[in-house]
C-alpha atoms as a PDB file:
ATOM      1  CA  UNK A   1      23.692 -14.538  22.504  1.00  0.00           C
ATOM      2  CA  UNK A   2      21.285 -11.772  21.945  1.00  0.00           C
ATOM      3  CA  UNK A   3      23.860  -8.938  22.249  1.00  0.00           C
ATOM      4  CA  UNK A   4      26.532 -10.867  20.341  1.00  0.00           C
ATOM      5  CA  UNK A   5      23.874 -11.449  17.457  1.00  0.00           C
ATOM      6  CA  UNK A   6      22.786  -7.510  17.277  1.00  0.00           C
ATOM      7  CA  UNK A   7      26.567  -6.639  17.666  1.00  0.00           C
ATOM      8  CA  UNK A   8      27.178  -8.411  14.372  1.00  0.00           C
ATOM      9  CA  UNK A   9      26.782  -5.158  12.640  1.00  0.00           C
ATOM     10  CA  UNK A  10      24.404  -6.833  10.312  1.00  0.00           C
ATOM     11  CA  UNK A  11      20.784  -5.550   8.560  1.00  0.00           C
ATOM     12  CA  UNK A  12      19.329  -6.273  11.991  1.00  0.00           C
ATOM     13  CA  UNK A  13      20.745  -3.476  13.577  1.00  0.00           C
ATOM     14  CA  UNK A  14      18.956  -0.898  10.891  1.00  0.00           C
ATOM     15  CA  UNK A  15      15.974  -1.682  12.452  1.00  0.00           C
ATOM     16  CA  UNK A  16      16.076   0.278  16.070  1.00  0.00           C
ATOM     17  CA  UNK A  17      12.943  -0.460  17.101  1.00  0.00           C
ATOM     18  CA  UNK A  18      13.426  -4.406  16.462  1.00  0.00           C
ATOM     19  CA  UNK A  19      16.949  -4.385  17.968  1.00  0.00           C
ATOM     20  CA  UNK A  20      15.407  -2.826  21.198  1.00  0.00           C
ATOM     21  CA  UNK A  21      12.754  -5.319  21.532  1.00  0.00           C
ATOM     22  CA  UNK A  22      14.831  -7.862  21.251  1.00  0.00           C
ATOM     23  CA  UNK A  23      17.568  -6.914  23.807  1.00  0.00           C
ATOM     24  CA  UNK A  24      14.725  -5.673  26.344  1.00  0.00           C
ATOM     25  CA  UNK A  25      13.008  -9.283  25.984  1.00  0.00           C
ATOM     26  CA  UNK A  26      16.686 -11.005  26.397  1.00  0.00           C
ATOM     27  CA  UNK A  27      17.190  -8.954  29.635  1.00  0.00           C
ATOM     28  CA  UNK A  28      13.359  -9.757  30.811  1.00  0.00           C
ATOM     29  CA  UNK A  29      14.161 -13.269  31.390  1.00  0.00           C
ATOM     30  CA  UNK A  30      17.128 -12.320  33.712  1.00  0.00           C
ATOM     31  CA  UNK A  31      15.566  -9.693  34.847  1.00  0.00           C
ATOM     32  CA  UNK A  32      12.598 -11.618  35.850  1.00  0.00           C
ATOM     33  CA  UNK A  33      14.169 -14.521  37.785  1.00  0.00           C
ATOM     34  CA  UNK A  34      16.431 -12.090  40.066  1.00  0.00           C
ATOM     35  CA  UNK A  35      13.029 -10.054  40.706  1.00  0.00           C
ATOM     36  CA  UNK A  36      10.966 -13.169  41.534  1.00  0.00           C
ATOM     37  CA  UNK A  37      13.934 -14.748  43.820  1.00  0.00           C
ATOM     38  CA  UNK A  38      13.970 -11.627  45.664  1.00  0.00           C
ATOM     39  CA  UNK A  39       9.853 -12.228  46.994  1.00  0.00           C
ATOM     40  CA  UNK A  40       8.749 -13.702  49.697  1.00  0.00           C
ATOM     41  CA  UNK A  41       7.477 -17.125  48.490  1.00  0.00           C
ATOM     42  CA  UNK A  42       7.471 -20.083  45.897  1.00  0.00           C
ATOM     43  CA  UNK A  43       4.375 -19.022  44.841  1.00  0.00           C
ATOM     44  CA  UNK A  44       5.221 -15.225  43.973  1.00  0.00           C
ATOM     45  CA  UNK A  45       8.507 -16.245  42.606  1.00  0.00           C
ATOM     46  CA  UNK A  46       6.854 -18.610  40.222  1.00  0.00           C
ATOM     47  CA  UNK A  47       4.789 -16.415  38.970  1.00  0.00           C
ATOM     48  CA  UNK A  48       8.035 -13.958  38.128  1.00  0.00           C
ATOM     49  CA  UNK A  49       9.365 -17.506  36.411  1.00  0.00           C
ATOM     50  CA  UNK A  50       6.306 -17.419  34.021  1.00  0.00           C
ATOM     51  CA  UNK A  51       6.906 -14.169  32.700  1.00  0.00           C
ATOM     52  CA  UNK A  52      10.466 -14.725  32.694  1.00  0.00           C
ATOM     53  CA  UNK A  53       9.672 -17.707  30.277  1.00  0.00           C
ATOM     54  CA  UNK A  54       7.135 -15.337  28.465  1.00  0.00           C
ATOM     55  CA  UNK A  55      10.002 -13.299  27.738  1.00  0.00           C
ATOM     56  CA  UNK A  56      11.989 -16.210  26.518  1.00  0.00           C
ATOM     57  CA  UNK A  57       8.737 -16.935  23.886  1.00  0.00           C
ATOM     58  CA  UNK A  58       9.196 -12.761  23.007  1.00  0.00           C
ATOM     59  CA  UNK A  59      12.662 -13.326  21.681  1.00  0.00           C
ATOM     60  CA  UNK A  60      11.331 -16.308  19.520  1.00  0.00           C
ATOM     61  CA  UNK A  61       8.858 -14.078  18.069  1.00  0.00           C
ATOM     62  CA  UNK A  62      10.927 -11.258  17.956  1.00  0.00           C
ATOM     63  CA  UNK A  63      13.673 -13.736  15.778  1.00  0.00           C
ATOM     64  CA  UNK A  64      11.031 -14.709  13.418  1.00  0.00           C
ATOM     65  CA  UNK A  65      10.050 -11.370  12.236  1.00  0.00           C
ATOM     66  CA  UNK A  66      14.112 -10.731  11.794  1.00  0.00           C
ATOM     67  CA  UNK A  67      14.547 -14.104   9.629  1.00  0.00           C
ATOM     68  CA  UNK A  68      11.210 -12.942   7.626  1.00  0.00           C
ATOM     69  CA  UNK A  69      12.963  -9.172   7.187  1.00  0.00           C
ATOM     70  CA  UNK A  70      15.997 -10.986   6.214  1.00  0.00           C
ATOM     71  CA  UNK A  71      17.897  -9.389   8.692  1.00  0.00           C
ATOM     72  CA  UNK A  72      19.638 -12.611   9.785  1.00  0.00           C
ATOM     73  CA  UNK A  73      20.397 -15.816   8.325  1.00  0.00           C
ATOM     74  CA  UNK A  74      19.149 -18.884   8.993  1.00  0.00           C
ATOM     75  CA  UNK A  75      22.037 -20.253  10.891  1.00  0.00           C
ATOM     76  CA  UNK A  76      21.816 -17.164  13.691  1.00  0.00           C
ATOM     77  CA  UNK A  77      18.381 -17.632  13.521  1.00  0.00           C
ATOM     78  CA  UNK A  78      18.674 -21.278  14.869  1.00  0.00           C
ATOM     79  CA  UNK A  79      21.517 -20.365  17.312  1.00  0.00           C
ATOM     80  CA  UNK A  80      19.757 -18.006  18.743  1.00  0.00           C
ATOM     81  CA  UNK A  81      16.152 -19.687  18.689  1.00  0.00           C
ATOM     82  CA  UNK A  82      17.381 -23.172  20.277  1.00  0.00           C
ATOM     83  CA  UNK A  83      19.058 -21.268  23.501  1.00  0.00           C
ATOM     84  CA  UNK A  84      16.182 -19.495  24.025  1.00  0.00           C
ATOM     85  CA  UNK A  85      13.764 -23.017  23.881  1.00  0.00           C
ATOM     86  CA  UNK A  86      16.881 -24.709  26.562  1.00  0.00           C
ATOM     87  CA  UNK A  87      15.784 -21.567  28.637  1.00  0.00           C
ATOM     88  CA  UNK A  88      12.371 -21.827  28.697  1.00  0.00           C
ATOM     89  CA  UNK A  89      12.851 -25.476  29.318  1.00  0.00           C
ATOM     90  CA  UNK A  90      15.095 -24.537  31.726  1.00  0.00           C
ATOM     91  CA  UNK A  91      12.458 -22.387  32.899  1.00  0.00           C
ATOM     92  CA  UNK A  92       9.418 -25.065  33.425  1.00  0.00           C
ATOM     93  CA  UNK A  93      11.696 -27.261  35.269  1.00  0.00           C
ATOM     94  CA  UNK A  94      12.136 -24.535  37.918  1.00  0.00           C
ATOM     95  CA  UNK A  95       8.798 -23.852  37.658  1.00  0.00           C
ATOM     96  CA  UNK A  96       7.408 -27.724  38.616  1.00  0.00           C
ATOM     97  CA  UNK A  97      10.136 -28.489  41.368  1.00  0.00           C
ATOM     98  CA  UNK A  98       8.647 -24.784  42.998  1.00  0.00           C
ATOM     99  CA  UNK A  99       5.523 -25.691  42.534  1.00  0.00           C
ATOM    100  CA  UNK A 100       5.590 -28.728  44.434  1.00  0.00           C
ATOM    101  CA  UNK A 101       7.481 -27.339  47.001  1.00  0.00           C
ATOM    102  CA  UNK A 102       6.243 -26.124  50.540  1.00  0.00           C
ATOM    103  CA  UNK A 103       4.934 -22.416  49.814  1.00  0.00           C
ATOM    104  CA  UNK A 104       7.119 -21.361  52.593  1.00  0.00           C
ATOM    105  CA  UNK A 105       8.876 -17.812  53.203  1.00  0.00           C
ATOM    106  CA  UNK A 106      12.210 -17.916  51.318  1.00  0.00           C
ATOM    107  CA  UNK A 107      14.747 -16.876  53.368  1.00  0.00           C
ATOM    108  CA  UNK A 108      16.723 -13.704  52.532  1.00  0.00           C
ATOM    109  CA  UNK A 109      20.050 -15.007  51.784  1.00  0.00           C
ATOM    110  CA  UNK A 110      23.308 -12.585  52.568  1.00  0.00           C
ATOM    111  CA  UNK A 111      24.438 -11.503  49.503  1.00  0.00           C
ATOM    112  CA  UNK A 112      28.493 -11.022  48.998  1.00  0.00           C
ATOM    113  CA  UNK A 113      29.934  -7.455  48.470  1.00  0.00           C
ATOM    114  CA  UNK A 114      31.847  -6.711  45.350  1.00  0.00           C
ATOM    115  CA  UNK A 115      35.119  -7.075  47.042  1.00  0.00           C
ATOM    116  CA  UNK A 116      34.219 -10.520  49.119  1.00  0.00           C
ATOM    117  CA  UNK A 117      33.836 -12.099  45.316  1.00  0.00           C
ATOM    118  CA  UNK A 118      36.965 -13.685  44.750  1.00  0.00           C
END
């Protein structure tokens, strides 16, 4: 939603430093998960899922200074504002079930190749 916002075309994208931000904090929260589910551990992946949702909190912040610049409307603003509060949400949940799970080693899981996805 990010990317489809700053692709818009919009007042938002004048503002390259703001526009950056605000993609690298959208990509943080992917970013973050597939780093954390890569550890060893509950424990160290939770504590990838915290900054993942610190990164959802970014783009929040990072919306609020384009609403007060006027660079988006209200409307986006919301869009945009309420998926990123389902994904921290989203977030926390993950967070508590890991939490009170056994803080066993995860096991590495055999990822596909490009050409077994189909």
């Amino acid at each position: 939603m990010v990317y489809e916002l700053i692709n818009t075309k919009g007042m938002l994208t004048r503002d390259i430093r703001l526009t950056t931000q605000l993609q690298s904090a959208a990509v943080s929260v992917m970013a973050n998960i597939a780093e954390g589910f890569s550890r060893k551990t509950n424990k160290e992946f939770v504590q990838f899922l915290f900054i993942s949702k610190s990164s959802a909190a970014e783009v929040q912040s990072h919306l609020y200074v384009a609403l007060d610049q006027k660079y988006i409307f209200e409307d986006a603003f919301q869009k945009v504002y309420c998926q990123a509060e389902k994904v921290a949400k989203m977030i926390s949940g993950f967070i508590k079930y890991l939490s009170s799970q056994p803080n066993k080693p995860n096991k590495p899981k055999q990822l596909k190749q490009p050409n077994q996805l189909k």
